[in-house]
PDB file of N, CA and C in Angstrom:
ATOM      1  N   UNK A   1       0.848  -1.175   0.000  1.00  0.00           N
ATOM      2  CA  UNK A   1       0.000   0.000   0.000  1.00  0.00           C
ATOM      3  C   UNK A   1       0.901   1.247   0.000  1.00  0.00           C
ATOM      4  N   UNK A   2       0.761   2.339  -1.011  1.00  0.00           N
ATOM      5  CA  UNK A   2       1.348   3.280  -1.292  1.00  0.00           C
ATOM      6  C   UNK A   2       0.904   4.339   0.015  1.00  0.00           C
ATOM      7  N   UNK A   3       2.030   5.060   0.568  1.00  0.00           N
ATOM      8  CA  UNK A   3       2.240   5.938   1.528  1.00  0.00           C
ATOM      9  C   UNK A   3       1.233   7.118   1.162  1.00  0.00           C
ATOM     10  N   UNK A   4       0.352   7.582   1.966  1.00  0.00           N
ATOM     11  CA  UNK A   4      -0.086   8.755   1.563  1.00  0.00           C
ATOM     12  C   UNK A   4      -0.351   9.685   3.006  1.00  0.00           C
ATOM     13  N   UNK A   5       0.003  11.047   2.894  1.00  0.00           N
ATOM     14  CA  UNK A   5       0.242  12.273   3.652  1.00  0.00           C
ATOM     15  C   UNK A   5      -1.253  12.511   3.952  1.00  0.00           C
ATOM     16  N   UNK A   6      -1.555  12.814   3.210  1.00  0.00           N
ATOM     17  CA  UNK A   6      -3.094  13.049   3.031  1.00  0.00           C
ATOM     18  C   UNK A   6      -3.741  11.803   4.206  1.00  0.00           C
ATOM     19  N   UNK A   7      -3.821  10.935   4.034  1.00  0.00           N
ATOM     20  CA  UNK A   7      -4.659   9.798   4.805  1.00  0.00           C
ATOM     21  C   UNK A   7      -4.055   9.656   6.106  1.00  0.00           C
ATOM     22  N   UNK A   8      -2.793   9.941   5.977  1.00  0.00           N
ATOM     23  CA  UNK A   8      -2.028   9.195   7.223  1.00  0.00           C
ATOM     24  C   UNK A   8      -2.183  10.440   8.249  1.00  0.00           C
ATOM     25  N   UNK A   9      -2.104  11.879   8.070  1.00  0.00           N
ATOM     26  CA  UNK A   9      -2.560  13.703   8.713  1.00  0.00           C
ATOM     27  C   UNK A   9      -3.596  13.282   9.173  1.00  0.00           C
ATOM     28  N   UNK A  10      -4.851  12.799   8.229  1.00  0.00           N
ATOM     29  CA  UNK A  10      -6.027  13.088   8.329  1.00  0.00           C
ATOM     30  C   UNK A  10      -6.612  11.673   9.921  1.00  0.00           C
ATOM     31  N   UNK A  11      -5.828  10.688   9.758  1.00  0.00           N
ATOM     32  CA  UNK A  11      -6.036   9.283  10.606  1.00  0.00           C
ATOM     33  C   UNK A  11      -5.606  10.020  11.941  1.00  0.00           C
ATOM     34  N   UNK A  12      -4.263  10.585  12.097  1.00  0.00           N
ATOM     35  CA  UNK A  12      -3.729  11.280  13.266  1.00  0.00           C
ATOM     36  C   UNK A  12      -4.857  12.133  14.291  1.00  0.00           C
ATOM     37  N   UNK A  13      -5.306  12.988  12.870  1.00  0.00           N
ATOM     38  CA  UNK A  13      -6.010  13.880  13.534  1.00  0.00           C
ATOM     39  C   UNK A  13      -7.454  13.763  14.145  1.00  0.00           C
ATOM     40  N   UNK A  14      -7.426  12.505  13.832  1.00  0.00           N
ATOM     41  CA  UNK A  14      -9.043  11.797  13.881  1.00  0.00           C
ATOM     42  C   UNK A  14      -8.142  11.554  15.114  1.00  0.00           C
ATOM     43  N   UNK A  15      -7.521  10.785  15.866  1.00  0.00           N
ATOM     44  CA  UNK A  15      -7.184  10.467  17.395  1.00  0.00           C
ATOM     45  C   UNK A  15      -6.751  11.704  18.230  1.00  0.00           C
ATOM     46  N   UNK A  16      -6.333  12.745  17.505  1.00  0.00           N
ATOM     47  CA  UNK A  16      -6.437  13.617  18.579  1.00  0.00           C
ATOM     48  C   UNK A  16      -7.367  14.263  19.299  1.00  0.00           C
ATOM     49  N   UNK A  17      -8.763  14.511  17.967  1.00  0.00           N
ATOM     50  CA  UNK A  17     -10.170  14.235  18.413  1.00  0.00           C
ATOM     51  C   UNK A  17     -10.488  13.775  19.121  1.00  0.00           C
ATOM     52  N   UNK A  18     -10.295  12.541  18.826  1.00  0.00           N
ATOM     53  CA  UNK A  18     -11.534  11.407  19.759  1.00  0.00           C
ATOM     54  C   UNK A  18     -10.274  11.632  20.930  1.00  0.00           C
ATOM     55  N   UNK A  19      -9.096  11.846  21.510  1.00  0.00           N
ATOM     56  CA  UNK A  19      -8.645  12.339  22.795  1.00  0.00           C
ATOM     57  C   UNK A  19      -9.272  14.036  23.442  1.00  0.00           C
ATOM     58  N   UNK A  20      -9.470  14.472  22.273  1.00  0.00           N
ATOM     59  CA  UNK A  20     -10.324  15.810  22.958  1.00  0.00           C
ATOM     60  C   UNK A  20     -11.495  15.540  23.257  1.00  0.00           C
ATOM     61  N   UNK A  21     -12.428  14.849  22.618  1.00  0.00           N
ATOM     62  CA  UNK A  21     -13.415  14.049  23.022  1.00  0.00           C
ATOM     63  C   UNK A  21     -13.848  13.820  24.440  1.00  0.00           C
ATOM     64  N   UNK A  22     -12.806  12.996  24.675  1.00  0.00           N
ATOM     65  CA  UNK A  22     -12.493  12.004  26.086  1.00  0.00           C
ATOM     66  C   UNK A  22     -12.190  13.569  27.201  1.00  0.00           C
ATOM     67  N   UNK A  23     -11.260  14.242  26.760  1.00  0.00           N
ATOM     68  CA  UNK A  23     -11.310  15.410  27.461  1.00  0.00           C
ATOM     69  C   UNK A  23     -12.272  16.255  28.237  1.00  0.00           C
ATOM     70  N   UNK A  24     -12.857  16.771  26.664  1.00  0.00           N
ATOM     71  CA  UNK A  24     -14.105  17.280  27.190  1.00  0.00           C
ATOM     72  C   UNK A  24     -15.178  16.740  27.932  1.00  0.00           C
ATOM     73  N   UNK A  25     -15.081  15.400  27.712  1.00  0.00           N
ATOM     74  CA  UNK A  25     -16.598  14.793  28.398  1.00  0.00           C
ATOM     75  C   UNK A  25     -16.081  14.342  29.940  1.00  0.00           C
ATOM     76  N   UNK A  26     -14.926  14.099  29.909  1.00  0.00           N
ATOM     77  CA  UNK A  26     -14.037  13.867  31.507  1.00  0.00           C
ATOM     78  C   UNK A  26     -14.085  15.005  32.757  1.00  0.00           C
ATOM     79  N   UNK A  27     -13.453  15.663  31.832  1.00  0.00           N
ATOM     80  CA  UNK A  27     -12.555  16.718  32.457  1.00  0.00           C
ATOM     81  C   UNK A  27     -13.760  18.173  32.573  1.00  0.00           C
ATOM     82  N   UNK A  28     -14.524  18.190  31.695  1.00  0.00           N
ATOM     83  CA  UNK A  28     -15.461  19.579  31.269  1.00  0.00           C
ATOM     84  C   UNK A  28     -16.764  19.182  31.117  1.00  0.00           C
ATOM     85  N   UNK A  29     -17.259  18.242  31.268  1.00  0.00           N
ATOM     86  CA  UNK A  29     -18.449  17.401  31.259  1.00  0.00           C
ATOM     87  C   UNK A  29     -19.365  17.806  30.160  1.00  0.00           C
ATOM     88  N   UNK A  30     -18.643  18.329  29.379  1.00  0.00           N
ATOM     89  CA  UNK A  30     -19.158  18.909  28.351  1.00  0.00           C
ATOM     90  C   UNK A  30     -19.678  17.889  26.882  1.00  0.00           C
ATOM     91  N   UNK A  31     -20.680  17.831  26.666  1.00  0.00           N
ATOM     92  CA  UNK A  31     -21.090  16.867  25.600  1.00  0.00           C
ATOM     93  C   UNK A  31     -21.909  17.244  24.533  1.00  0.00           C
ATOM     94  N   UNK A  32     -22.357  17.891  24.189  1.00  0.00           N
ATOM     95  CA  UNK A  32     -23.276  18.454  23.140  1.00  0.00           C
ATOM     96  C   UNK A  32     -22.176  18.775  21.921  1.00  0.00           C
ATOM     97  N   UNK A  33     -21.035  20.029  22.220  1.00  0.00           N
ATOM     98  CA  UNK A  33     -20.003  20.395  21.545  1.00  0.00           C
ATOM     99  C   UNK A  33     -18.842  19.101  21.081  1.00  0.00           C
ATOM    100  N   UNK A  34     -18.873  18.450  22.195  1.00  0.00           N
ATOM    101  CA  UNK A  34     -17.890  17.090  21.860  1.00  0.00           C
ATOM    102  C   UNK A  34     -18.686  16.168  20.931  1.00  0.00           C
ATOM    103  N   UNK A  35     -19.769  16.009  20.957  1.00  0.00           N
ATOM    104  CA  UNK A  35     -20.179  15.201  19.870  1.00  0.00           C
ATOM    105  C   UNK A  35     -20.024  16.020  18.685  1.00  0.00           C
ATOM    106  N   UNK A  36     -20.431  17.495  18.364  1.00  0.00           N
ATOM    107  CA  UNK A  36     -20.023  17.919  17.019  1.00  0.00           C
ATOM    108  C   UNK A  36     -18.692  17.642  16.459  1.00  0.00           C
ATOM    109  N   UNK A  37     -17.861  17.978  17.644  1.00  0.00           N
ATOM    110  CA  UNK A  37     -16.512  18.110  16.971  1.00  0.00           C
ATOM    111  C   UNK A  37     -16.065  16.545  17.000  1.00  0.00           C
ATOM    112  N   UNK A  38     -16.554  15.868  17.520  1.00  0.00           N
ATOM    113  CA  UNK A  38     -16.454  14.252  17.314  1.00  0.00           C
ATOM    114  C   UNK A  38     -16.740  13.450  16.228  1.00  0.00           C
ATOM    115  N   UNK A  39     -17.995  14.287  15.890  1.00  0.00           N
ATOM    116  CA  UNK A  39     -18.337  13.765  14.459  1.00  0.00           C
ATOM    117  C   UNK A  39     -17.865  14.395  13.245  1.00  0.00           C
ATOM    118  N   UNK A  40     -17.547  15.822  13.139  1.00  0.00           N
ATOM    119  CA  UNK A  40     -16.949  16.274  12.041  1.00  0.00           C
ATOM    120  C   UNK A  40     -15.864  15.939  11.817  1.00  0.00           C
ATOM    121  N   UNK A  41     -14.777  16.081  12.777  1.00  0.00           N
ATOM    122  CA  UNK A  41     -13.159  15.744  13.201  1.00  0.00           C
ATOM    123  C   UNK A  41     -12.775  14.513  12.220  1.00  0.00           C
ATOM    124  N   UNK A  42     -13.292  13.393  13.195  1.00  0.00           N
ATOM    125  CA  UNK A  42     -13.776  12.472  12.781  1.00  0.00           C
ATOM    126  C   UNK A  42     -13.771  11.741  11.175  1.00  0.00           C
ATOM    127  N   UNK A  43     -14.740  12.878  10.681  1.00  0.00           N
ATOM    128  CA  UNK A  43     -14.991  12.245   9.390  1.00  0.00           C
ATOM    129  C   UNK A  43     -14.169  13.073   8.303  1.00  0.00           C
ATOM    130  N   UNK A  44     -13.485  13.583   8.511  1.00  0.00           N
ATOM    131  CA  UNK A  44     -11.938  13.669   7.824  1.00  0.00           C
ATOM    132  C   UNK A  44     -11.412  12.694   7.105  1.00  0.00           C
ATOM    133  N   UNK A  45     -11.153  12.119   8.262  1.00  0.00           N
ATOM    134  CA  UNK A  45     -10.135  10.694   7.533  1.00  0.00           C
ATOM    135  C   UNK A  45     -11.016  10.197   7.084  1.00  0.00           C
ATOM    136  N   UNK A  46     -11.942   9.735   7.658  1.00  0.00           N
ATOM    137  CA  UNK A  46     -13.013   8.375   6.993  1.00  0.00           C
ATOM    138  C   UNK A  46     -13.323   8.854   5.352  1.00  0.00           C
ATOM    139  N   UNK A  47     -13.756  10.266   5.352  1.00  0.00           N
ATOM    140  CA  UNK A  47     -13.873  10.898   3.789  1.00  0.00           C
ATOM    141  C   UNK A  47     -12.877  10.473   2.841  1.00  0.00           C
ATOM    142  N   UNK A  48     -11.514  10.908   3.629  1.00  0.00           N
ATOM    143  CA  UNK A  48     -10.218  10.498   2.802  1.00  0.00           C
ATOM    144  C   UNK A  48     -10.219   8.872   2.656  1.00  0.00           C
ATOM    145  N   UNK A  49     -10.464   8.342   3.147  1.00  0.00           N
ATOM    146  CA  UNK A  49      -9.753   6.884   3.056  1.00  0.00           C
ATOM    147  C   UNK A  49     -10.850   6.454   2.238  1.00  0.00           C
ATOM    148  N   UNK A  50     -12.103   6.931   1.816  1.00  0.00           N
ATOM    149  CA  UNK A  50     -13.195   6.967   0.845  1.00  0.00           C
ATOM    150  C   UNK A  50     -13.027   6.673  -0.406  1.00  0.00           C
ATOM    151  N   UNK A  51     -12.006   8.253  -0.405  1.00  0.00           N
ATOM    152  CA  UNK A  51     -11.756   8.787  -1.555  1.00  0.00           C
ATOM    153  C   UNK A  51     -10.850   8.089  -2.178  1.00  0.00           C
ATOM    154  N   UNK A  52     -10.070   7.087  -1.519  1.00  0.00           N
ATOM    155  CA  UNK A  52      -8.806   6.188  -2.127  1.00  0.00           C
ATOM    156  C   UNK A  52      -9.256   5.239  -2.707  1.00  0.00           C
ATOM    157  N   UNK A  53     -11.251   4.824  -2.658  1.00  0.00           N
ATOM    158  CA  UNK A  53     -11.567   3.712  -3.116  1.00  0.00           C
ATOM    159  C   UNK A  53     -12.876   4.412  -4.052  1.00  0.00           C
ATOM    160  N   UNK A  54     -12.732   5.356  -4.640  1.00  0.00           N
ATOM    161  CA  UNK A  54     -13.466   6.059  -5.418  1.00  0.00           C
ATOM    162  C   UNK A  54     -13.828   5.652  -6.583  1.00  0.00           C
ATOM    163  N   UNK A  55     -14.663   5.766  -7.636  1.00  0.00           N
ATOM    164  CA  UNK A  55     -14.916   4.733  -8.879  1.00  0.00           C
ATOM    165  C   UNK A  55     -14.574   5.743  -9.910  1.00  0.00           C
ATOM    166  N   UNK A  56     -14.020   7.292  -9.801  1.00  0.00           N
ATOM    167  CA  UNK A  56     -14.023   7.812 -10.613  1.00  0.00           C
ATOM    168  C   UNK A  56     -13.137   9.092 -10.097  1.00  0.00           C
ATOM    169  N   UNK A  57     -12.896  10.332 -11.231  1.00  0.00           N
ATOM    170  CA  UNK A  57     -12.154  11.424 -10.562  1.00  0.00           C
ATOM    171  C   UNK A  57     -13.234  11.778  -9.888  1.00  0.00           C
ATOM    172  N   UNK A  58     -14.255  12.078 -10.583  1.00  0.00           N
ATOM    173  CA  UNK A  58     -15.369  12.672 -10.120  1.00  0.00           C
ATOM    174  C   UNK A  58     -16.053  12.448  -8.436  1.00  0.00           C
ATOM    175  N   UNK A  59     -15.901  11.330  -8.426  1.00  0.00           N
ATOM    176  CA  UNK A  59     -16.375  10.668  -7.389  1.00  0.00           C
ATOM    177  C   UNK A  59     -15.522  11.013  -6.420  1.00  0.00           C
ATOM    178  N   UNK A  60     -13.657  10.811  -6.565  1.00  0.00           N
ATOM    179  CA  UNK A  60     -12.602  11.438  -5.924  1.00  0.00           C
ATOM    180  C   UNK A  60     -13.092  12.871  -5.152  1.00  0.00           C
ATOM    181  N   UNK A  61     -12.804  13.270  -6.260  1.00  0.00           N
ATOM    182  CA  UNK A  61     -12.881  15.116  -6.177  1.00  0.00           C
ATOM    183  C   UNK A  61     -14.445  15.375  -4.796  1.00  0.00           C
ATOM    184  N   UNK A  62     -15.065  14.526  -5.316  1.00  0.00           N
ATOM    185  CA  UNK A  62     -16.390  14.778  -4.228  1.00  0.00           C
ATOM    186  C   UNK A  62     -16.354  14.964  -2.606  1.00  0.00           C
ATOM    187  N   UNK A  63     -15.967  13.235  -2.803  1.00  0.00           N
ATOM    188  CA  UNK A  63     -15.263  13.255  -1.563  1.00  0.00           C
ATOM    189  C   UNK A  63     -14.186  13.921  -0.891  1.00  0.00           C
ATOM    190  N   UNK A  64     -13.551  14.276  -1.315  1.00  0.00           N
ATOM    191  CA  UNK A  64     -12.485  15.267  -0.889  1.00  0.00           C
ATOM    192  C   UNK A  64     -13.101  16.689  -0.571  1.00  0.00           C
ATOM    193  N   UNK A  65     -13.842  17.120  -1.155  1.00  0.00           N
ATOM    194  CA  UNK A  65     -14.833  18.081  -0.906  1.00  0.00           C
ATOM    195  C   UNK A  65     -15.322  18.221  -0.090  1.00  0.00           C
ATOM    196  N   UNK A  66     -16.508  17.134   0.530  1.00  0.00           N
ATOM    197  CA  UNK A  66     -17.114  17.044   1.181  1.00  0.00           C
ATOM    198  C   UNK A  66     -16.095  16.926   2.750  1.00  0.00           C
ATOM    199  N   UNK A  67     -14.944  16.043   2.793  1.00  0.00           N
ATOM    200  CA  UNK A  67     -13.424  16.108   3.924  1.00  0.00           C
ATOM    201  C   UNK A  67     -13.547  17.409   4.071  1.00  0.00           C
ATOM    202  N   UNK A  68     -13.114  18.350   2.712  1.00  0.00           N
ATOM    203  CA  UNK A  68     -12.716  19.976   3.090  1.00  0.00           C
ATOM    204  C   UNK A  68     -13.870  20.788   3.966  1.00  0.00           C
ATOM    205  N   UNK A  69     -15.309  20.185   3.321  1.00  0.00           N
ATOM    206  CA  UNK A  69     -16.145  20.956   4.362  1.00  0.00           C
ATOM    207  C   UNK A  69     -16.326  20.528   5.832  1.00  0.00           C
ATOM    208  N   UNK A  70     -16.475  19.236   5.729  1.00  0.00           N
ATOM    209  CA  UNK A  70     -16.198  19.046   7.726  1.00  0.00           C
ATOM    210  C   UNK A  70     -14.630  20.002   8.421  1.00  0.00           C
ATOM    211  N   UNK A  71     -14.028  19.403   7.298  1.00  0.00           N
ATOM    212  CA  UNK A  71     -12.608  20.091   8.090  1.00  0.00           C
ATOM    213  C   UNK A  71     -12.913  21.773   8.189  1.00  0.00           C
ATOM    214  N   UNK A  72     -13.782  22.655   7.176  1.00  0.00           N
ATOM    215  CA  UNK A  72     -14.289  23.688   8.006  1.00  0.00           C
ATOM    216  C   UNK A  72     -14.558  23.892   8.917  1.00  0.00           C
ATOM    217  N   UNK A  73     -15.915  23.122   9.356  1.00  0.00           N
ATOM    218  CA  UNK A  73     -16.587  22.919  10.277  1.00  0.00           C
ATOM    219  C   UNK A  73     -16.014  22.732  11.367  1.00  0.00           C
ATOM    220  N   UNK A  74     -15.293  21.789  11.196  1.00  0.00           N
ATOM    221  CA  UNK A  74     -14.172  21.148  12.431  1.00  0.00           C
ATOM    222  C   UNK A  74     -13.463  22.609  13.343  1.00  0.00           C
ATOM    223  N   UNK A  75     -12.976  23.275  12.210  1.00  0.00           N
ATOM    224  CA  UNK A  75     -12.573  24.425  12.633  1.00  0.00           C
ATOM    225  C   UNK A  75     -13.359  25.526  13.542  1.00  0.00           C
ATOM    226  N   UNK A  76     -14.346  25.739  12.980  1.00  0.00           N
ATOM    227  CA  UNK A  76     -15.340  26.734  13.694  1.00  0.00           C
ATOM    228  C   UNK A  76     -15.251  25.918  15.070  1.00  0.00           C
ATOM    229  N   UNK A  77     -15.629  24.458  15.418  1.00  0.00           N
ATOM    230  CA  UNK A  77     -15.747  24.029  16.550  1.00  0.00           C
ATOM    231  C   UNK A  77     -14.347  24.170  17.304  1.00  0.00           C
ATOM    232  N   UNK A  78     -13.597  24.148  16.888  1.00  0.00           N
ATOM    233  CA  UNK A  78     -12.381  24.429  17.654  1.00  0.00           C
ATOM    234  C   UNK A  78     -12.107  25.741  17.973  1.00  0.00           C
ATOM    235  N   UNK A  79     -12.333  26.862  17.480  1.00  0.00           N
ATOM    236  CA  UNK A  79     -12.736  28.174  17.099  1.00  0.00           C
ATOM    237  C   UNK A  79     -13.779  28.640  18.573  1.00  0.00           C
ATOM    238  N   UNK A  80     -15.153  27.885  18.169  1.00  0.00           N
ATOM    239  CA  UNK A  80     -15.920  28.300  19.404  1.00  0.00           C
ATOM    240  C   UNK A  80     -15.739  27.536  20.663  1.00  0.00           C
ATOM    241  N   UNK A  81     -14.799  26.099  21.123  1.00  0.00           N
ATOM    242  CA  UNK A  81     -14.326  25.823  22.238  1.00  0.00           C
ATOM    243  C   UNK A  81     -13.358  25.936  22.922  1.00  0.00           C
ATOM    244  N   UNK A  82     -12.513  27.201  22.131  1.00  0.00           N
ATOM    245  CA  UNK A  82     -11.237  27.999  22.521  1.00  0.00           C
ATOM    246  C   UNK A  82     -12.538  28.904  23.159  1.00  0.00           C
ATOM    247  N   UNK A  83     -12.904  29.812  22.649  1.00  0.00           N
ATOM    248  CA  UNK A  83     -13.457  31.248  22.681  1.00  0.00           C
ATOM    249  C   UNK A  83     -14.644  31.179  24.009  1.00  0.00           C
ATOM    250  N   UNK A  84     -14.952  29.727  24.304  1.00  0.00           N
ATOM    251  CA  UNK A  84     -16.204  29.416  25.063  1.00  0.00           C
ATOM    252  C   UNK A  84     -14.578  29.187  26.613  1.00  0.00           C
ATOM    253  N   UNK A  85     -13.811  28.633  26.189  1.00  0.00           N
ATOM    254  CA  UNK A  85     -12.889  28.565  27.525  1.00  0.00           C
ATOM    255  C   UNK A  85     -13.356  26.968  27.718  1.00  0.00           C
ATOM    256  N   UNK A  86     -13.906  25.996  26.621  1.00  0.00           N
ATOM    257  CA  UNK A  86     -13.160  24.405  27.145  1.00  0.00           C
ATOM    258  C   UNK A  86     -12.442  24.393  26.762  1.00  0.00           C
ATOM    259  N   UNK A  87     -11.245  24.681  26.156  1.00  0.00           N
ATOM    260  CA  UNK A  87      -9.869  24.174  25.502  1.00  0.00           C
ATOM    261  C   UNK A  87      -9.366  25.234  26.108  1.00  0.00           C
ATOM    262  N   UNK A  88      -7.862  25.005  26.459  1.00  0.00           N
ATOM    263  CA  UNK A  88      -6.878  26.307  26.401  1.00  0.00           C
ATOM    264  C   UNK A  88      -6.400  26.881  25.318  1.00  0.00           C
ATOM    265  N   UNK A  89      -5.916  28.314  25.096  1.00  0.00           N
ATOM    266  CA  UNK A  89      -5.354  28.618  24.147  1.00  0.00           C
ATOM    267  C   UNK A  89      -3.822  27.919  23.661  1.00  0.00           C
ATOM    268  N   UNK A  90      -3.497  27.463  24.359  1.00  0.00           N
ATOM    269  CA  UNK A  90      -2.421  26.151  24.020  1.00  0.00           C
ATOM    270  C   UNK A  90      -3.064  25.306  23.452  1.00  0.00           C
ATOM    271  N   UNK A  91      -3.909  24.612  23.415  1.00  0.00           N
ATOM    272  CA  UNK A  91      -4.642  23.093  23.153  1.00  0.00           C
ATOM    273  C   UNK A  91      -4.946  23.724  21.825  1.00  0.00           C
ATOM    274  N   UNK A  92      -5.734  24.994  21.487  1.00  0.00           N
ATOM    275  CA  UNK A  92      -6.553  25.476  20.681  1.00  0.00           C
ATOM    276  C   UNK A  92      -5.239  25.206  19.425  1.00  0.00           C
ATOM    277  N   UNK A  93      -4.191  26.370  20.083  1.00  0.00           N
ATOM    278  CA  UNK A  93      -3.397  26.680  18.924  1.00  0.00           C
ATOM    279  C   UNK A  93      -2.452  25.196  18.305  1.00  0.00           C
ATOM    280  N   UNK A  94      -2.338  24.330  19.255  1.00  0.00           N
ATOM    281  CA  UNK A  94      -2.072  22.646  18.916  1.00  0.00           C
ATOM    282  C   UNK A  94      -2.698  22.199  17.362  1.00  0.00           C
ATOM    283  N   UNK A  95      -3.810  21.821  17.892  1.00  0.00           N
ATOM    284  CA  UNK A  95      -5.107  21.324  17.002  1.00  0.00           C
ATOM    285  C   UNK A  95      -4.926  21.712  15.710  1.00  0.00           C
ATOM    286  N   UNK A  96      -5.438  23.653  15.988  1.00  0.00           N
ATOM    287  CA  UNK A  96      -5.800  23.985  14.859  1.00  0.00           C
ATOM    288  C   UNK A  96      -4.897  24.448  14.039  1.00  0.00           C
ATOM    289  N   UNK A  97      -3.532  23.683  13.776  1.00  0.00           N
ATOM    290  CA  UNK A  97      -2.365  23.981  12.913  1.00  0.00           C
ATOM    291  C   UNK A  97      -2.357  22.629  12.410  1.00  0.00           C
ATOM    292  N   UNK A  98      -2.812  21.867  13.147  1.00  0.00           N
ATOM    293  CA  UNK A  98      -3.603  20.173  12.351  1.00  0.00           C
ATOM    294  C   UNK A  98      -4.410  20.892  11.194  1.00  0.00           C
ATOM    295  N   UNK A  99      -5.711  20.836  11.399  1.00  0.00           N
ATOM    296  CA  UNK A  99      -6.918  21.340  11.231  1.00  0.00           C
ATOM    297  C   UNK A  99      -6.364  22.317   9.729  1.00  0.00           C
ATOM    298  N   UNK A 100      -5.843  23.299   9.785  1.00  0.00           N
ATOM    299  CA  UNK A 100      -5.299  24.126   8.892  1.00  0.00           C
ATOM    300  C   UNK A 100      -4.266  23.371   8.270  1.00  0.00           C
ATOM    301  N   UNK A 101      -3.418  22.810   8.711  1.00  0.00           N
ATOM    302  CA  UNK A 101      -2.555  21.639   7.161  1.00  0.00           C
ATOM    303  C   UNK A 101      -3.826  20.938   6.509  1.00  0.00           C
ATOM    304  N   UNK A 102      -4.245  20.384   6.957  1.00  0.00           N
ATOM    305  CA  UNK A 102      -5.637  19.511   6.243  1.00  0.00           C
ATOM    306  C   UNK A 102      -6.163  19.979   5.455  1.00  0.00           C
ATOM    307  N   UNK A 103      -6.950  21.723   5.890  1.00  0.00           N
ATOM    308  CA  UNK A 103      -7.493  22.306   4.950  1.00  0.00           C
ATOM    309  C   UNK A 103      -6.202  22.269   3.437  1.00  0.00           C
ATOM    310  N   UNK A 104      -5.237  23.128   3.509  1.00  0.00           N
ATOM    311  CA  UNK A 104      -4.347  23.130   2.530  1.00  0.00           C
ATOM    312  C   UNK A 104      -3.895  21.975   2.008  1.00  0.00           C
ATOM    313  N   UNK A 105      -4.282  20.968   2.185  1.00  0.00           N
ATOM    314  CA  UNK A 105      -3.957  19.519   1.731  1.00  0.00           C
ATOM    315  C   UNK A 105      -5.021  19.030   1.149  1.00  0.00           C
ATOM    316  N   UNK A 106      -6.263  19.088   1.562  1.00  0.00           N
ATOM    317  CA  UNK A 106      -7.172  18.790   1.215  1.00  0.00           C
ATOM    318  C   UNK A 106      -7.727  19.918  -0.514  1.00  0.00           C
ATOM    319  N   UNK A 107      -7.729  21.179   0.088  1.00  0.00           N
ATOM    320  CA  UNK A 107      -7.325  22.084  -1.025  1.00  0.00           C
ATOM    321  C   UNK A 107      -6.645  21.443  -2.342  1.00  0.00           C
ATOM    322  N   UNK A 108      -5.574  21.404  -1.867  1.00  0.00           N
ATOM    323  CA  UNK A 108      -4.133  21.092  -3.443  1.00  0.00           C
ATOM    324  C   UNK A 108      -4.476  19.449  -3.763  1.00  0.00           C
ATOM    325  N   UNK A 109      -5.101  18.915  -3.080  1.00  0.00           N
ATOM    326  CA  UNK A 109      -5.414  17.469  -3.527  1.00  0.00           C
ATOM    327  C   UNK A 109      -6.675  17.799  -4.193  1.00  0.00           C
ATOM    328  N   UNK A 110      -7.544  18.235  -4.032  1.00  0.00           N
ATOM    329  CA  UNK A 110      -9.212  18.939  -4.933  1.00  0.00           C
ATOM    330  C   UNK A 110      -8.235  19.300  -5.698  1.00  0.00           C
ATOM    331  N   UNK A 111      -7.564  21.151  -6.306  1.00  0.00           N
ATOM    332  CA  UNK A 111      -7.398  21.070  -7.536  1.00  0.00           C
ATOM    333  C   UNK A 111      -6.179  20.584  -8.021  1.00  0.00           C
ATOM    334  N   UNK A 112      -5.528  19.445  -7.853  1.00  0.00           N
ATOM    335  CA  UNK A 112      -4.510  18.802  -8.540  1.00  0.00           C
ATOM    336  C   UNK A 112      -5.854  17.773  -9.367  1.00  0.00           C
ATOM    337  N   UNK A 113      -6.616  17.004  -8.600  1.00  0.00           N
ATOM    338  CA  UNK A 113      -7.476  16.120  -8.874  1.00  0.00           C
ATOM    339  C   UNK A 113      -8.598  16.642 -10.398  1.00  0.00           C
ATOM    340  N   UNK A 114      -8.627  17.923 -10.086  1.00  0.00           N
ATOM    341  CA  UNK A 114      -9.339  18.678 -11.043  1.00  0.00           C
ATOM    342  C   UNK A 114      -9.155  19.108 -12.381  1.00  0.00           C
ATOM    343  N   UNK A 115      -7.650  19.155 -12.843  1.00  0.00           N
ATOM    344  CA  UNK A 115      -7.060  19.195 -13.405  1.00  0.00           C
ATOM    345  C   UNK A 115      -6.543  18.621 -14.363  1.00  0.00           C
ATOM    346  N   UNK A 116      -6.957  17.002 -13.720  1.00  0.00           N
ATOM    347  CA  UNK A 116      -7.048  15.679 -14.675  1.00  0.00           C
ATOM    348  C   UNK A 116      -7.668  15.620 -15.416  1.00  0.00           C
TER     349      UNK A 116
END
């Protein structure tokens, strides 16, 4: 199986999640917000590792799309659980330099894919 940046970022960042997850619901008893960002986070990778079994560019390109918009999303939630005070601004600024390679990866993988 050929090495890929893209899948292997996106798998990482899915466990640092589901450890913020565990955080928040431990430590901050916080659960409404942890399930969003549980489920968007989350479905990053699962999108990507999708997209490696795709039937078409088209189909590619979709999925990858659809990765880039959770990984928005993902963001805002990290965004509003800095700003709400469950995360520290350490934890925050951790994450979301994950979160932001992804976007730009996810980005240049859409239009390299597009291009074909």
């Amino acid at each position: 199986m050929s090495k890929s940046i893209l899948r292997d970022k996106s798998y990482a960042f899915s466990i640092r999640i589901i450890n913020m997850s565990k955080y928040l619901s431990d430590e901050k008893n916080e659960h409404v917000l942890r399930k969003q960002i549980l489920r968007s986070g989350t479905a990053i990778g699962a999108l990507v590792r999708e997209a490696g079994q795709a039937e078409s560019n088209a189909d590619f390109v979709h999925k990858l799309s659809v990765a880039l918009k959770e990984a928005h999303e993902t963001d805002y939630w990290l965004s509003l659980l800095k700003d709400t005070k469950y995360i520290t601004e350490e934890m925050f600024r951790s994450i979301i330099a994950d979160c932001e390679e992804l976007i730009k990866l996810l980005t240049s993988s859409i239009k390299t894919a597009k291009s074909k």
